[in-house]
Structure formats: C-alpha cells, structure tokens
Protein backbone atom coordinates (compact mmCIF):
# COMPACT_ATOMS: atom_id res chain seq x y z
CA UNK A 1 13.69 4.49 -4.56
CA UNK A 2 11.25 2.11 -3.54
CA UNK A 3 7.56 1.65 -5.24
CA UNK A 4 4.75 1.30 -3.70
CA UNK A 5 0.83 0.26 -4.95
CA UNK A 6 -1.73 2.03 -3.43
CA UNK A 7 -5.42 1.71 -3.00
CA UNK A 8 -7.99 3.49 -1.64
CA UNK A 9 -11.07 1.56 -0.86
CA UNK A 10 -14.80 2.54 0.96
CA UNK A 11 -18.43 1.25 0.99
CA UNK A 12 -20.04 -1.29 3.37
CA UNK A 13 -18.69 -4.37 4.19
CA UNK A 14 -18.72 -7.18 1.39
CA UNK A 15 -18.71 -4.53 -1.17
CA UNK A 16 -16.14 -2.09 -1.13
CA UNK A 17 -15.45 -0.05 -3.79
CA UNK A 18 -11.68 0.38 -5.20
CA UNK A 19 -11.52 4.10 -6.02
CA UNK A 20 -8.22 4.76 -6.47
CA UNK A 21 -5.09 2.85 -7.63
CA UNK A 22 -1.82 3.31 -8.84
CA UNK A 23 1.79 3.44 -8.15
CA UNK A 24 4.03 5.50 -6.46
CA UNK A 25 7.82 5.78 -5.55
CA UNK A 26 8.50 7.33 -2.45
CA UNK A 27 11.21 6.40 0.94
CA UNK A 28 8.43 5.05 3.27
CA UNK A 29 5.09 4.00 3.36
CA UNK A 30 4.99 7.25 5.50
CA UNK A 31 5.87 9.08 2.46
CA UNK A 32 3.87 7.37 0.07
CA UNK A 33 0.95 7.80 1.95
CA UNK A 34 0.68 11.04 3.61
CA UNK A 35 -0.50 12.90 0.74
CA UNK A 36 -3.40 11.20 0.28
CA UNK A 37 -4.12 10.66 3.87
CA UNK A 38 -3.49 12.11 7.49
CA UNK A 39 -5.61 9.41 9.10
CA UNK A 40 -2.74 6.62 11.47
CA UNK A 41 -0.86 4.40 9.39
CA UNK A 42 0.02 0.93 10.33
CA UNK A 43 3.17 -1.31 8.86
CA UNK A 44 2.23 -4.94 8.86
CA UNK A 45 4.94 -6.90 10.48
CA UNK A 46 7.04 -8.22 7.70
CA UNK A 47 6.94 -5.03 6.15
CA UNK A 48 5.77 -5.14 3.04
CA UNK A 49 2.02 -3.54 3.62
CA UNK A 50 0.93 -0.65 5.16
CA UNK A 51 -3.01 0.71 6.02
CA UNK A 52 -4.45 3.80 6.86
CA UNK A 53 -7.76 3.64 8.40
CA UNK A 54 -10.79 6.20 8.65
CA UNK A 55 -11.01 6.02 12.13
CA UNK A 56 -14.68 7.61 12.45
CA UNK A 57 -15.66 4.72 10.24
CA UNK A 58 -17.69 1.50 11.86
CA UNK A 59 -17.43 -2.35 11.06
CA UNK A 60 -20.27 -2.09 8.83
CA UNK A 61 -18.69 0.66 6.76
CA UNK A 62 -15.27 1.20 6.07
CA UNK A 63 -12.91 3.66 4.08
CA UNK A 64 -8.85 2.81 4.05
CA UNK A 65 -5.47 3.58 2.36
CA UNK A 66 -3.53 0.49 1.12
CA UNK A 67 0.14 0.10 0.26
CA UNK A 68 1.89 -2.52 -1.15
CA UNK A 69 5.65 -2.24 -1.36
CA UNK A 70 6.22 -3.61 -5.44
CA UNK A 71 9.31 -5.74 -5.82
CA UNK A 72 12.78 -4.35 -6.77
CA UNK A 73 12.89 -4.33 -10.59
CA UNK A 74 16.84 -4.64 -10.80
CA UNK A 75 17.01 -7.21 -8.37
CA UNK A 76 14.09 -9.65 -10.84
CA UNK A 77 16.10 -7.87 -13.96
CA UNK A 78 19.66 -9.06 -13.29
CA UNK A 79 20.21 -12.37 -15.18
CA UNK A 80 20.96 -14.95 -12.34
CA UNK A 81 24.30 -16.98 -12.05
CA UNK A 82 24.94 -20.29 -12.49
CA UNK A 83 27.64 -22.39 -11.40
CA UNK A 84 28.71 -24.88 -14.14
C-alpha cells in the first residue's frame, strides 16, 4: 500500500508553522487525507503531491494539508542487476 508524508502547516505568510507530521499508508491521497481534513484536495500533475487548502483563509494567512507520496521501499530494496 502506498505511503504517504503529511504535513499540516498555518500562520502568516513567511512563517508558517509545521504542526503536524508523519507518515501514513493509505490507497489515495484521498484516503490519506480525509481524516484529517474535509477542506478540497488538489493532486499536483505528476502525481506525487497533493494539498488541501483552508479555503476561508487569505494570502496573508494560510492553513493547508500536505502529502507527499514516499518512494516504494521494495522497489529501492531489491539489489539491482547487472549484465556482465
């Protein structure tokens, strides 16, 4: 199952405040992040990030879910191949 980093930042701009983080494994960044969160998530384009943003907050204040899908750990664990 995938993994996921998450992060939940606030303050005012230029100095946000990281007040949660840690990992979690879920299907989709869906998953992973609607128990913290019912605010609209957004999937970047390559797919490998994922925000959820207060949307009563401004530009001069901000508070926002992160994810971060983590890499596969048996795809870096499996001892690559070499052709001799």
């Amino acid at each position: 199952m995938p993994r996921y980093h998450l992060r939940y930042l606030k303050g005012p701009n230029y100095t946000l405040n990281l007040e949660y983080d840690g990992i979690v494994e879920a299907p989709s960044f869906e998953e992973a992040l609607r128990p913290h969160t019912d605010w609209p998530i957004t999937e970047s384009y390559d797919h490998a990030t994922a925000t959820a943003w207060n949307p009563g907050t401004c530009m001069y204040y901000q508070e926002m879910w992160e994810a971060a899908l983590l890499p596969d750990d048996k795809k870096e664990a499996a001892p690559s191949q070499s052709k001799a």
